[in-house]
Protein backbone atom coordinates (compact mmCIF):
# COMPACT_ATOMS: atom_id res chain seq x y z
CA UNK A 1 0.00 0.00 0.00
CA UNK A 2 0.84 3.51 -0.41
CA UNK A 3 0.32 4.97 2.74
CA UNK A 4 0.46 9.04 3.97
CA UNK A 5 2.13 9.83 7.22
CA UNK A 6 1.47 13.39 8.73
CA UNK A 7 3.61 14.68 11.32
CA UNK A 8 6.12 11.32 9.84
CA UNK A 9 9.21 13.74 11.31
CA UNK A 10 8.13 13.70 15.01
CA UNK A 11 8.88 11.13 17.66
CA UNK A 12 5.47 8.87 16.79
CA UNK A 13 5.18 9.69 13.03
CA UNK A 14 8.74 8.50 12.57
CA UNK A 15 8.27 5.73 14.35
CA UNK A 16 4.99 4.68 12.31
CA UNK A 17 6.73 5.31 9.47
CA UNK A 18 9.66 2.83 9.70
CA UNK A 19 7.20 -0.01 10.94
CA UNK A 20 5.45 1.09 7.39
CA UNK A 21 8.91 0.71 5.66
CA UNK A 22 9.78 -2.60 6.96
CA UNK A 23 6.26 -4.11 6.39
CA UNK A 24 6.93 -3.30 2.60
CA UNK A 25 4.63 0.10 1.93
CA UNK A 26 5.50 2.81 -0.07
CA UNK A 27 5.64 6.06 2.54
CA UNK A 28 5.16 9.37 1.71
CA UNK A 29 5.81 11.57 4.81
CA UNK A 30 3.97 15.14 5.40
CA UNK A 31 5.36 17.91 7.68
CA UNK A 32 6.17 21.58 8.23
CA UNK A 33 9.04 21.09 10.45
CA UNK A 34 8.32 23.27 13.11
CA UNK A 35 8.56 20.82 15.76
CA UNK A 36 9.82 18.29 13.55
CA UNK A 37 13.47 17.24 12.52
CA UNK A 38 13.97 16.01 8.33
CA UNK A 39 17.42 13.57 9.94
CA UNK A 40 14.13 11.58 11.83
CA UNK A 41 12.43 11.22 8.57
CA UNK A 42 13.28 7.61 7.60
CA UNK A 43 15.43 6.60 4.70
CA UNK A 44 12.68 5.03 2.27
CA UNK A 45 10.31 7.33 2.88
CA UNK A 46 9.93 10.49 0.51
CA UNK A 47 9.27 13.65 2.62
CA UNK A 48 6.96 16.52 1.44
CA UNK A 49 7.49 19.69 3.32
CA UNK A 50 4.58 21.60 4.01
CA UNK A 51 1.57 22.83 5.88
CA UNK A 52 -1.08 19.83 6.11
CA UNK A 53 -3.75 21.93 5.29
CA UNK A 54 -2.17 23.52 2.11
CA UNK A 55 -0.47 20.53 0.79
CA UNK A 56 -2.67 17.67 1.43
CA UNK A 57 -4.77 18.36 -1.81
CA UNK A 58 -1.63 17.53 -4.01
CA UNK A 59 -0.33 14.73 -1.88
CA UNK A 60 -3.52 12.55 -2.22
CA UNK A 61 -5.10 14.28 -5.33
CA UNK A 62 -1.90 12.71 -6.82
CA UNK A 63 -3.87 9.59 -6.75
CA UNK A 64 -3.01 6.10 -5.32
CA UNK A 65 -3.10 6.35 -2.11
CA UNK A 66 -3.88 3.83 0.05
CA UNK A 67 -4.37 4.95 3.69
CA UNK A 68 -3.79 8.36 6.46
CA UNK A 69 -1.56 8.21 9.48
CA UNK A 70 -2.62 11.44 11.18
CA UNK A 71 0.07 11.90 13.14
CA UNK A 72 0.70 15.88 12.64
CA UNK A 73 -0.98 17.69 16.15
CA UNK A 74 -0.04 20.86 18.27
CA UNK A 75 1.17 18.89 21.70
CA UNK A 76 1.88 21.09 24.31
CA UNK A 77 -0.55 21.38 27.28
CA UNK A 78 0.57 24.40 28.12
CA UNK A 79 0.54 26.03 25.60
CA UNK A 80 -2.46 25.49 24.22
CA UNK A 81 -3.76 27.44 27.51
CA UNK A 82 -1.95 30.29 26.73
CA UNK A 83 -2.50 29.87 22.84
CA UNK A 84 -5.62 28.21 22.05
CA UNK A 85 -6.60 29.74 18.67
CA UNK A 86 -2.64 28.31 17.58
CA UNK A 87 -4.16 24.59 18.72
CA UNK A 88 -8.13 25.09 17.63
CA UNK A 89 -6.30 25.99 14.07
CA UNK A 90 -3.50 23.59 14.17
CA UNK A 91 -4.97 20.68 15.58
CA UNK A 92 -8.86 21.15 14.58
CA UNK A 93 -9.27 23.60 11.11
CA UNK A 94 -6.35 21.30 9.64
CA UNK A 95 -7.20 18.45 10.12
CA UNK A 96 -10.89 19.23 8.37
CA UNK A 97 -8.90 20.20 5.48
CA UNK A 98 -7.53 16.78 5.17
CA UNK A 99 -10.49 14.97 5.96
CA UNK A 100 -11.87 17.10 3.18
CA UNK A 101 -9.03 16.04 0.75
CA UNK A 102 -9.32 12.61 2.17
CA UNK A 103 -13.03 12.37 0.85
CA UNK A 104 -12.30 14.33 -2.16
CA UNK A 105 -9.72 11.97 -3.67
CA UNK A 106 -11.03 9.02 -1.88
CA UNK A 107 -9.12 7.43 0.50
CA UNK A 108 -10.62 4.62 2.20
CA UNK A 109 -8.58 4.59 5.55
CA UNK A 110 -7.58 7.38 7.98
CA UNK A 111 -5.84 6.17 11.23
CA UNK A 112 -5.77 9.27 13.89
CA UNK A 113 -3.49 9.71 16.52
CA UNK A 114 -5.69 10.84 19.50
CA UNK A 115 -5.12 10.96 23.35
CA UNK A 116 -6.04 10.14 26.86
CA UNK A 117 -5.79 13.76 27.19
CA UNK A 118 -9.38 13.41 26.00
CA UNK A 119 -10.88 12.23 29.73
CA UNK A 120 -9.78 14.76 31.82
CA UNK A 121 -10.11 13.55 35.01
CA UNK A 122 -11.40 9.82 34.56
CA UNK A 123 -13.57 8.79 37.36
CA UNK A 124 -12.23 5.30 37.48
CA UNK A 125 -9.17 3.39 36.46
CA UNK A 126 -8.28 1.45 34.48
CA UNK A 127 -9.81 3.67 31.64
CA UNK A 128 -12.52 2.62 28.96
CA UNK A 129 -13.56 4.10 25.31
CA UNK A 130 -16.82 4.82 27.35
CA UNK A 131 -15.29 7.17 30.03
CA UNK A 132 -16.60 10.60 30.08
CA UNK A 133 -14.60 12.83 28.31
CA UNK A 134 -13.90 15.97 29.92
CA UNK A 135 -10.50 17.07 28.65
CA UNK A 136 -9.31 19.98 31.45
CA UNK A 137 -7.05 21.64 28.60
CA UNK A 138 -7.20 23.04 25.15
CA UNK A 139 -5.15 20.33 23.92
CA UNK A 140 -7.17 17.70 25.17
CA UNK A 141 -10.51 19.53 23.85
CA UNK A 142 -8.85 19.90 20.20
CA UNK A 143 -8.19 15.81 19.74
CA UNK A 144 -11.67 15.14 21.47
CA UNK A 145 -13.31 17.56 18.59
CA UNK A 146 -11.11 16.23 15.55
CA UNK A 147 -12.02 12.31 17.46
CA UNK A 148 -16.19 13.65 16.78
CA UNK A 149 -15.36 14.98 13.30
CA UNK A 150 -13.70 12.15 11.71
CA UNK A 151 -16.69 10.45 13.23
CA UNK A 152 -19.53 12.04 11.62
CA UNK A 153 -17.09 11.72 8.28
CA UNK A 154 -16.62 7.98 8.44
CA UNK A 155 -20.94 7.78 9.08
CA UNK A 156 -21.57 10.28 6.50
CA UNK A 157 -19.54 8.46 3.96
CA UNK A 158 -21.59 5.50 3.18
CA UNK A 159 -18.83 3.58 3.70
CA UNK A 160 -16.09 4.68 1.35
CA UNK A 161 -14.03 5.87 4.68
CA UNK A 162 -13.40 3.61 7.41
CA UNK A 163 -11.35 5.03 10.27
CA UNK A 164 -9.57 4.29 13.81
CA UNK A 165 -8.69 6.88 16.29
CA UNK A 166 -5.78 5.31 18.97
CA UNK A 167 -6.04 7.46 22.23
CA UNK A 168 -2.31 6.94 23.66
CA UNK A 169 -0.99 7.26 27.16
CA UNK A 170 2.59 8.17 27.83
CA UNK A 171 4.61 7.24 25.12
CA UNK A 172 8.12 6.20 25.73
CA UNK A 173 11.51 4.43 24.59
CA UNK A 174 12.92 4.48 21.34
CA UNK A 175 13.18 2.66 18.11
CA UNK A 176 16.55 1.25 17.08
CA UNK A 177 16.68 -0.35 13.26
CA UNK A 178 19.25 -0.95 11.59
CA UNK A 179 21.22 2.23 10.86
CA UNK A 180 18.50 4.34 12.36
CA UNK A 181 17.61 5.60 15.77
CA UNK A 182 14.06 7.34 16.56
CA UNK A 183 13.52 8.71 19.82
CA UNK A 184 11.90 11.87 21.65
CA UNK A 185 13.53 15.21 20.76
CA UNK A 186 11.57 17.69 21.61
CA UNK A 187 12.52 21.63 21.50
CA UNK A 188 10.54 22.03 24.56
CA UNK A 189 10.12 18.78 26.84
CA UNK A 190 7.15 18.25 28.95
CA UNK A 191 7.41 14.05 29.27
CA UNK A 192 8.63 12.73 32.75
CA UNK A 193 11.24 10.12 31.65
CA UNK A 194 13.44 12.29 28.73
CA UNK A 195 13.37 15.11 31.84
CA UNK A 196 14.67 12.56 34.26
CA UNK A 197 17.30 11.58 31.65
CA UNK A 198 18.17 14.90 31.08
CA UNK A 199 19.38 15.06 34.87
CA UNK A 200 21.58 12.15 33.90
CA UNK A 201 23.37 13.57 31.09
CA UNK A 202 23.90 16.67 33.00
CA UNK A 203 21.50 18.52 31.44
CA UNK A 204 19.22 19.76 34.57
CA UNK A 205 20.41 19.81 37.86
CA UNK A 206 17.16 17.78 39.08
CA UNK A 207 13.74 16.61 38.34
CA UNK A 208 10.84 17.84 39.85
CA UNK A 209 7.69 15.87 41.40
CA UNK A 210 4.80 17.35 41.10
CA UNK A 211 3.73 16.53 44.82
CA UNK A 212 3.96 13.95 46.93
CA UNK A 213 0.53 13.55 48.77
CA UNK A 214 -1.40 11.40 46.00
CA UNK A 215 -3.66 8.56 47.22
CA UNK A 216 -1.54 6.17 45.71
CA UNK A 217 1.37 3.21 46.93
CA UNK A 218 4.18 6.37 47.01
CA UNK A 219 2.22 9.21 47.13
CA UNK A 220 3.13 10.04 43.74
CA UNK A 221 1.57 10.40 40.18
CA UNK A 222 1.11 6.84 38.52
CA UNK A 223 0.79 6.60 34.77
CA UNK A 224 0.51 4.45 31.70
CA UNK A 225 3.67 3.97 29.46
CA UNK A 226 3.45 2.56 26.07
CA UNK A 227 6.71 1.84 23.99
CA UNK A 228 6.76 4.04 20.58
CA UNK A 229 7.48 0.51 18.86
CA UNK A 230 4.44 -1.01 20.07
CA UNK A 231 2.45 1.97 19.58
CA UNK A 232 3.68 1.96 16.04
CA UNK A 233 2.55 -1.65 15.57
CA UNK A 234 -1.02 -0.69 16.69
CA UNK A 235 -1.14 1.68 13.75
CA UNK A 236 -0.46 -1.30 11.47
CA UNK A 237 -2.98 -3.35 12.77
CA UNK A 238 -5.80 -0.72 12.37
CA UNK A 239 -4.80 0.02 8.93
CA UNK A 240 -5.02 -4.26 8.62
CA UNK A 241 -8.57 -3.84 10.41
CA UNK A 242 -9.48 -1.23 7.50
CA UNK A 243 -8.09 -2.81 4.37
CA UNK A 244 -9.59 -6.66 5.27
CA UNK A 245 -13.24 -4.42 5.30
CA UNK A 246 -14.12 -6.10 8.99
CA UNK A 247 -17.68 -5.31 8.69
CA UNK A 248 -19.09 -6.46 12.22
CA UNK A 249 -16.26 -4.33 13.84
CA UNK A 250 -16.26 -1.14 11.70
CA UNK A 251 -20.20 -1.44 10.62
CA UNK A 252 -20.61 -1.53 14.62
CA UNK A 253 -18.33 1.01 15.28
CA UNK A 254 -20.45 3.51 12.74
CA UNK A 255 -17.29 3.60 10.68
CA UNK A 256 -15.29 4.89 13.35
CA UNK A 257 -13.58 2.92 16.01
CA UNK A 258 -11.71 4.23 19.15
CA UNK A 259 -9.23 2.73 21.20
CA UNK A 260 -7.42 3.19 24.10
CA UNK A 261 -3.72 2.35 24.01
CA UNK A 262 -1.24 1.69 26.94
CA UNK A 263 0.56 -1.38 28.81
CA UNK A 264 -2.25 -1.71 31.03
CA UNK A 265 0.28 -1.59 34.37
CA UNK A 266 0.77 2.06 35.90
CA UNK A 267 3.91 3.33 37.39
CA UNK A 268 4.46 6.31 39.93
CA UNK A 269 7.02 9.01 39.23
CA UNK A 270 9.51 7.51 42.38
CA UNK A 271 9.19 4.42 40.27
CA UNK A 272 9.91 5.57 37.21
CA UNK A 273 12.81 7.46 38.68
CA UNK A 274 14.54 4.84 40.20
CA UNK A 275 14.15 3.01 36.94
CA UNK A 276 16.25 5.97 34.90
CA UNK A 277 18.67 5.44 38.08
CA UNK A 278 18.93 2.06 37.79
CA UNK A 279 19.42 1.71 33.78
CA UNK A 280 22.16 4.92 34.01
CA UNK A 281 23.74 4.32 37.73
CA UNK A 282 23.12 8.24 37.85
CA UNK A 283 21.76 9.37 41.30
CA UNK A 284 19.22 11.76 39.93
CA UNK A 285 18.56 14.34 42.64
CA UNK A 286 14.76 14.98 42.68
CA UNK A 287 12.26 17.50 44.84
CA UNK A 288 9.26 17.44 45.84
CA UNK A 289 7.36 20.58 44.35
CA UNK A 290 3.50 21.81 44.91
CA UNK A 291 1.06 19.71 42.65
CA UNK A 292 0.06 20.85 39.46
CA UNK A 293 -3.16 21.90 38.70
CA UNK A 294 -5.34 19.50 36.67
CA UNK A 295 -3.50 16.69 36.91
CA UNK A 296 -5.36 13.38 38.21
CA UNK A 297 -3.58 10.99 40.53
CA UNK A 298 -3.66 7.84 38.68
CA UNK A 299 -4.13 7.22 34.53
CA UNK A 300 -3.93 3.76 32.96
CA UNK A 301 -5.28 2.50 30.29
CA UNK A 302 -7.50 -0.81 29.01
CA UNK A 303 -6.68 -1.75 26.21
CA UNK A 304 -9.28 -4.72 25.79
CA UNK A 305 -10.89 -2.98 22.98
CA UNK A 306 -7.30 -3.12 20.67
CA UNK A 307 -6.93 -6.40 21.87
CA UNK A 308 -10.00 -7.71 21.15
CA UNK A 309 -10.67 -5.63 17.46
CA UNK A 310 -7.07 -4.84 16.25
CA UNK A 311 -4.98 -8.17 17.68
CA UNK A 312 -2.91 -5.72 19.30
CA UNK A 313 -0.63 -6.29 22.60
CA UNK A 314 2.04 -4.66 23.87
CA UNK A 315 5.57 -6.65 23.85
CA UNK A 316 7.39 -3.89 25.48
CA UNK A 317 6.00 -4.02 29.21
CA UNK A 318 9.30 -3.77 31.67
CA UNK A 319 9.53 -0.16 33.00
CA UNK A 320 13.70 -0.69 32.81
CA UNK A 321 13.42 -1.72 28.99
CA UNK A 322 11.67 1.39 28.32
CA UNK A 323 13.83 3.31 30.00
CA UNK A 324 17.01 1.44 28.58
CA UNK A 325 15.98 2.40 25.03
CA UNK A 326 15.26 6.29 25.27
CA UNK A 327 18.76 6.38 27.89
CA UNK A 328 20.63 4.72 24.26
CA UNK A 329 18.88 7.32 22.47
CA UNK A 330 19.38 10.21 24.74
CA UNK A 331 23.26 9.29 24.71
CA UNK A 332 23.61 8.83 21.03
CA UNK A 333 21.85 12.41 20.84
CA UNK A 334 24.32 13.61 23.12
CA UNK A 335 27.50 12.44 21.36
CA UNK A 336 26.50 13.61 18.38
């Protein structure tokens, strides 16, 4: 298949797009570059530069193409407080321009790249597709409207789109093929375990932890973390799901399935932590700082409904393999 990867010069989308590579598709990648890095862009793949929005008319009105990765998003949570008209446009008014060109030139498959970020506050753990969402940021509230829109596409389509939204947890680790290595490089880092490394490589003088007065084991934040490899693989599956034409599970799904992904085990900040200390023998001075605002105590993910509909399971489940991989990554960064 020929198969469009938005965002393919970011941590995920370059990730997705080397599992596409070695399963034999042709890859065309998508992206501005403004948070993305053309060295990450696998060799294989040809790379367009350019907005989504203005580009994505030529890329599939080019004809032949197979499938969407929509992997191309506004991220930061912070941000998007300060700047939500930069993530309503970025994240939202683009990606109805694609869906547009998608159903102009007809492509049968979009895969989206949503978020946990879309429940707020969940109510219970481990969390379902049928949670309330109440996403407590901008960010979160963008992903949950483009999740609705490609909905009301895929139903309104009669059947010519079928499409999966994955809802990840905290993505970690890195991919290492053969002469390539695809990890989290982010201008501005917000994710716990490339900050803890940081410390390691002498970066920051310490990590913070965002209080220490949870109602969990240590008092601290637990969370899901998914390896980008296995997160990658889920993508491949769904587009599997879409080209077989699975009625019973897209048919039921109005054209649209959602599903959760994550390792299904949480871990606290202490314990990730003393992971990163373990895997670099670094003694990572931490403090305890005031809790942040909107940020629930525990977040992990079932993923019964990939498992179940996609075949999907995670392979990368030990906390110190996880943190192994981004700490080779990190330090190959570093050197270079």
């Amino acid at each position: 298949m020929t198969l469009v990867v938005t965002g393919g010069a970011g941590y995920v989308g370059s990730v997705c797009a080397q599992h596409l590579l070695d399963a034999g598709h042709d890859v065309v990648v998508v992206d501005d570059l403004t948070t993305g890095h053309e060295d990450a862009v696998p060799a294989g793949a040809r790379l367009v530069v350019g907005d989504v929005a203005e580009v994505a008319d030529d890329v599939l009105g080019a004809g032949g193409v197979d499938g969407v990765i929509h992997c191309a998003a506004r991220s930061l949570v912070g941000e998007s407080a300060e700047k939500p008209a930069k993530y309503w446009h970025g994240n939202v008014v683009t990606t109805i321009a694609l869906l547009d060109a998608v159903c102009r030139h007809r492509v049968p498959r979009l895969v989206f790249s949503s978020t946990a970020a879309t429940y707020g506050e969940p109510e219970s753990s481990p969390i379902t597709e049928d949670a309330p969402t109440r996403p407590t940021n901008t960010y979160g509230a963008t992903k949950l409207a483009v999740d609705h829109a490609i909905g009301t596409y895929a139903a309104a389509s009669g059947g010519e789109l079928g499409a999966v939204s994955l809802r990840y947890f905290n993505v970690a680790g890195a991919h290492a093929g053969a002469g390539s290595a695809l990890g989290e490089r982010h201008t501005v880092e917000t994710h716990l375990i490339p900050l803890v490394l940081q410390v390691a490589l002498g970066q920051r003088d310490e990590i913070a932890i965002f209080g220490d007065d949870w109602p969990t084991a240590d008092g601290t934040c637990v969370r899901d973390y998914i390896h980008v490899d296995d997160l990658a693989e889920a993508h491949l599956l769904a587009l599997d799901l879409l080209a077989r034409g699975d009625a019973s599970v897209i048919e039921k799904a109005g054209g649209h399935l959602v599903c959760n992904l994550g390792n299904g085990t949480g871990f606290s900040v202490l314990e990730v932590i003393e992971a990163c200390r373990r895997v670099t023998g670094h003694p990572i001075p931490a403090r305890v700082a005031p809790r942040r605002t909107g940020d629930p105590g525990v977040l992990v993910a079932s993923s019964a409904r990939a498992r179940d509909e996609l075949g999907w399971k995670p392979t990368h489940t030990d906390l110190d393999g996880i943190v192994a991989d981004a700490w080779a990554f990190a330090r190959s960064r570093a050197a270079g």
